[in-house]
Protein backbone atom coordinates (compact mmCIF):
# COMPACT_ATOMS: atom_id res chain seq x y z
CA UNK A 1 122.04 79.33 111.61
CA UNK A 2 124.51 77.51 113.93
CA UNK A 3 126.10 74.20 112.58
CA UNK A 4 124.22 70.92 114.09
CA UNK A 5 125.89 67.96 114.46
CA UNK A 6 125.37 64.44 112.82
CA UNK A 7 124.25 63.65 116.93
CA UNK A 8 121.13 66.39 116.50
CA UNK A 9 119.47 64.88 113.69
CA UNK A 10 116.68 63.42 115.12
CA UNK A 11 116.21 67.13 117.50
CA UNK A 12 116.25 68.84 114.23
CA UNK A 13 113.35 66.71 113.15
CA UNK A 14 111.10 67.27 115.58
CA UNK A 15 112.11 71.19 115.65
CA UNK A 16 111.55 72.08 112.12
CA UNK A 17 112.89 75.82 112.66
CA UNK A 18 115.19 75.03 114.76
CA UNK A 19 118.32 77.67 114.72
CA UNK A 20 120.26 76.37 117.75
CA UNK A 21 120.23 73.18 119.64
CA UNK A 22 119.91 74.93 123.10
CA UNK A 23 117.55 75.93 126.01
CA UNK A 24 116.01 78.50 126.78
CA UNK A 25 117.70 81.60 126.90
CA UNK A 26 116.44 85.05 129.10
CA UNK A 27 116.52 87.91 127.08
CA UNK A 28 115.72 90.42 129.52
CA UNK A 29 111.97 92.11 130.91
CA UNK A 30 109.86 94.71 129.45
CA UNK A 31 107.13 96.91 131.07
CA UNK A 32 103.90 96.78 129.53
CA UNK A 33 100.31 97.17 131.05
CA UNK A 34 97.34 94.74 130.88
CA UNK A 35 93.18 95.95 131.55
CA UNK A 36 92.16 96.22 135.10
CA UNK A 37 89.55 93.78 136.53
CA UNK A 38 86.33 96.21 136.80
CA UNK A 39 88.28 99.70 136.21
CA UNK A 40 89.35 101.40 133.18
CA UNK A 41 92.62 102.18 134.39
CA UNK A 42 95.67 99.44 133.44
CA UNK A 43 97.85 97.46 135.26
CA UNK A 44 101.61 97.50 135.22
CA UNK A 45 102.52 94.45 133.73
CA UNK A 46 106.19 92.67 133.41
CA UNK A 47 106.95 90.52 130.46
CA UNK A 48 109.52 87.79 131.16
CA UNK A 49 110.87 87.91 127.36
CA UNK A 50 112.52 84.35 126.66
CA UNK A 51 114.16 82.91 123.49
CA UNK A 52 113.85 79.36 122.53
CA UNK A 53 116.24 78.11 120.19
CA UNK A 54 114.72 75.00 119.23
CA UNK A 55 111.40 76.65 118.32
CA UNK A 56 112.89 79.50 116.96
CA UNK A 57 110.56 81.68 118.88
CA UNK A 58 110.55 84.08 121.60
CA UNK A 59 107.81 83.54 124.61
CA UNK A 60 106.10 86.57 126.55
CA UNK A 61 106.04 85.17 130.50
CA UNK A 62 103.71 87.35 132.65
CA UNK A 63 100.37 86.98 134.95
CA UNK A 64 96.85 88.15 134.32
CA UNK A 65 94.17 87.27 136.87
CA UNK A 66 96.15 84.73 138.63
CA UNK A 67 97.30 83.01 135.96
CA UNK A 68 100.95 82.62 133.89
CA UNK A 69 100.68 83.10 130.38
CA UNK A 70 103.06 82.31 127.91
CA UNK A 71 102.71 84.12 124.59
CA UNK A 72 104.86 82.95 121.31
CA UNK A 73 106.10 84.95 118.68
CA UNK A 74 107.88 82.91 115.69
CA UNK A 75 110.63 84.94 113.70
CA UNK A 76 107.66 85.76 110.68
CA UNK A 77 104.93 87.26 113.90
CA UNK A 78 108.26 89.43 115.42
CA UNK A 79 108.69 90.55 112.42
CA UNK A 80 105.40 91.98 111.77
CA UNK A 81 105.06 93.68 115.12
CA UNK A 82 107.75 95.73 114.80
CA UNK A 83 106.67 96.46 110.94
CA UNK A 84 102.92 97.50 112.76
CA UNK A 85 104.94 99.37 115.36
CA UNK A 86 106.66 101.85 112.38
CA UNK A 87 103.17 102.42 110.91
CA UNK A 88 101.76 102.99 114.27
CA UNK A 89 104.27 105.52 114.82
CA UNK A 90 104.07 107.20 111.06
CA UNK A 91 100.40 107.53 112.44
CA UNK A 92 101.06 109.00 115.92
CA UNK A 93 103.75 110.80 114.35
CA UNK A 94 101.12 112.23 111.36
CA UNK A 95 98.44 112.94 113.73
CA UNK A 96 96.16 110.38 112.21
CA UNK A 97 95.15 108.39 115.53
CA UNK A 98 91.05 108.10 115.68
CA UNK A 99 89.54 107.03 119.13
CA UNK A 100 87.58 103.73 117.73
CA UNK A 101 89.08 100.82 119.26
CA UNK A 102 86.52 98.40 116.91
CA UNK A 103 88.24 100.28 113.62
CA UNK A 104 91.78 100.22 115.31
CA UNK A 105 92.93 96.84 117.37
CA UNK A 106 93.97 95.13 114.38
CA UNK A 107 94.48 97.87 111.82
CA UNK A 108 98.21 96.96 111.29
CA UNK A 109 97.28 93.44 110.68
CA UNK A 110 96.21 90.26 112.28
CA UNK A 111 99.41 86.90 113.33
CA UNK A 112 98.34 83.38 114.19
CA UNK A 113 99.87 82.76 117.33
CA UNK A 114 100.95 80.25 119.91
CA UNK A 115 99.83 80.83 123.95
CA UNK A 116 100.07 78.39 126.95
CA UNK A 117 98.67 79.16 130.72
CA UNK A 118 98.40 77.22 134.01
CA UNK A 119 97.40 78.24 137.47
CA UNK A 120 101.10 77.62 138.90
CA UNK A 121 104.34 75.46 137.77
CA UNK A 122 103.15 72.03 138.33
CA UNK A 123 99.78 72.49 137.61
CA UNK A 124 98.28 71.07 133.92
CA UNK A 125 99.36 73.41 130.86
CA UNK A 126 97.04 74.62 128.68
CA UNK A 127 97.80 75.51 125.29
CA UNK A 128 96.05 76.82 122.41
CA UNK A 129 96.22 78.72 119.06
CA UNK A 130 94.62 82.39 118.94
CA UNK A 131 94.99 84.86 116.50
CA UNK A 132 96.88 87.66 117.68
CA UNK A 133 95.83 91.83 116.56
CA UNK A 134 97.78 94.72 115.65
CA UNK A 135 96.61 97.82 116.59
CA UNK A 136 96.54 100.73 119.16
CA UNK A 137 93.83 101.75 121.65
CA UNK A 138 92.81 104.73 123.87
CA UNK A 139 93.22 104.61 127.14
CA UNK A 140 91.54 108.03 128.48
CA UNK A 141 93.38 110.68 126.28
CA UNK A 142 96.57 108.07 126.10
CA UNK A 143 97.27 106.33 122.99
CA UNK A 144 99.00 102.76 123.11
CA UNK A 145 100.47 99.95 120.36
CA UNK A 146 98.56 97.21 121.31
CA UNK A 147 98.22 93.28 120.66
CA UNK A 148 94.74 91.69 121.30
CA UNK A 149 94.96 88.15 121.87
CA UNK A 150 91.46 86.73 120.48
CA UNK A 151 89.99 83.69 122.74
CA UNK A 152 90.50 80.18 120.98
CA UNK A 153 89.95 76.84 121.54
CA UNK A 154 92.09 74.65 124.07
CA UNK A 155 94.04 72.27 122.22
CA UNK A 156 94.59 69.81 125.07
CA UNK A 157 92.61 66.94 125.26
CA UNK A 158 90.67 66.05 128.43
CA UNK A 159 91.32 62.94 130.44
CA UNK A 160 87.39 63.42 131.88
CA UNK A 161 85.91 63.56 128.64
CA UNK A 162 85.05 67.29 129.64
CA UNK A 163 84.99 70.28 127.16
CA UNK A 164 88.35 71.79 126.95
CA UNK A 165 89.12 75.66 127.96
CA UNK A 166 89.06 78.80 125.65
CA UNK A 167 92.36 81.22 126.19
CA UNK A 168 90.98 84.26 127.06
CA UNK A 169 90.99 87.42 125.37
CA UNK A 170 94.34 89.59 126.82
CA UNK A 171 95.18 93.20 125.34
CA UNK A 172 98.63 94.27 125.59
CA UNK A 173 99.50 97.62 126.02
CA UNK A 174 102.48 99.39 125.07
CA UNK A 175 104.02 102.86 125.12
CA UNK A 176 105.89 103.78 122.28
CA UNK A 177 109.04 103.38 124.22
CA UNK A 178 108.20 100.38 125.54
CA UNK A 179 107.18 98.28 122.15
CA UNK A 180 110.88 99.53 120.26
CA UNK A 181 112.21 97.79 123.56
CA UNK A 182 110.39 94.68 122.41
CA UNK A 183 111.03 94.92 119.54
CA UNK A 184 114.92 95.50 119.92
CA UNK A 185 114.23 92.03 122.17
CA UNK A 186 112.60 90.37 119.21
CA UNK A 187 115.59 90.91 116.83
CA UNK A 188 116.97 87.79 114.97
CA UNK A 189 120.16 88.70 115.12
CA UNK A 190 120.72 89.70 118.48
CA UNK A 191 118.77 86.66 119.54
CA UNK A 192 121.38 84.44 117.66
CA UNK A 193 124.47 86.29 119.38
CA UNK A 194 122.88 85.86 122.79
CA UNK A 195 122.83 81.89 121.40
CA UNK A 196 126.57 82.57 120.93
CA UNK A 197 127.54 84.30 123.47
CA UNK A 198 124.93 84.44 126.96
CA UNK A 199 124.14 80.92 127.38
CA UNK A 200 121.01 79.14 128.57
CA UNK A 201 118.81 78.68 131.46
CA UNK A 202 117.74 75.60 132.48
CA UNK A 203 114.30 74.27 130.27
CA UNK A 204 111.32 72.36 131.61
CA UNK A 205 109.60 72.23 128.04
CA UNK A 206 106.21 71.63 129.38
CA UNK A 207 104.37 72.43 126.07
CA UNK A 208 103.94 70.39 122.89
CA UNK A 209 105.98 72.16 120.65
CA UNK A 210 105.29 69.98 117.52
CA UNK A 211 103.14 71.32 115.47
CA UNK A 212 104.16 75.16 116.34
């Protein structure tokens, strides 16, 4: 962990896992694909993969349906994807894959996560708390790691009075290739040279990162 100074005390108190005093960093963009609206076939998707110091976690930018989702990962979640990734490929590797997607979305275990969406930049953030799947899924005679994002209640308050959103369910898809990229993203260490040694980008913090 880098050294803080007697002038970040009060930071480091509102970021409990704080590793870094520092924005934002870009870590680089990973290929993924996401379900097609009405179709079976999947959509290329690009994951903006971003570090955040303060929070100690690493966001997954992209768009589904219109909207910008950002998905959290704290160092404990990253962790257990790319421990679900090695016994997804023991599996693939075994020959043991079975074409049940109700048996197999979270058969490397389940993460309690973090998202946020809005409809563009300036528009309201919403932000809510869904627990996050391990698994892999069929698509045609193609196996993929996946992460199923499970709907869950909006956390914002509204100033109407109105009932508050649910995040939808999202399924991310991932070649084998692609989710050791992510993975290789996700890793502590070179996310704390890239602290060192990249820089930041500029940070517009629009969430409530409190309780996360």
């Amino acid at each position: 962990m880098l050294t803080l100074s007697c002038g970040t005390v009060d930071t480091a108190k509102k970021y409990p896992h704080m590793v870094a005093d520092a924005d934002p960093i870009a870590v680089g963009i990973v290929d993924a694909a996401l379900d097609r609206m009405f179709s079976t076939k999947l959509n290329r998707a690009e994951l903006e993969v971003i570090f955040y110091p303060r929070l100690n976690a690493v966001a997954l930018e992209f768009k589904y349906e219109l909207l910008t989702y950002r998905q959290f990962w704290n160092e404990a979640n990253r962790q257990q994807f790319a421990a679900a990734l090695e016994l997804y490929k023991a599996d693939y590797a075994a020959r043991n894959l079975i074409n049940k997607y109700k048996k197999t979305r979270s058969i490397y275990g389940k993460v309690k996560g973090q998202t946020e969406w809005e409809a563009f930049k300036y528009a309201r953030t919403h932000n809510a708390y869904p627990v996050i799947e391990l698994g892999y899924r069929f698509n045609g005679e193609t196996p993929f790691f996946t992460s199923f994002m499970r709907p869950a209640k909006e956390q914002n308050s509204r100033r109407d009075g109105s009932d508050p959103d649910n995040s939808p369910a999202i399924t991310l898809y991932f070649t084998r290739a692609q989710a050791e990229e992510l993975v290789w993203l996700f890793d502590q260490n070179y996310l704390m040279e890239l602290v060192a040694e990249k820089g930041t980008i500029k940070s517009d913090e629009p969430f409530d990162v409190d309780d996360y």
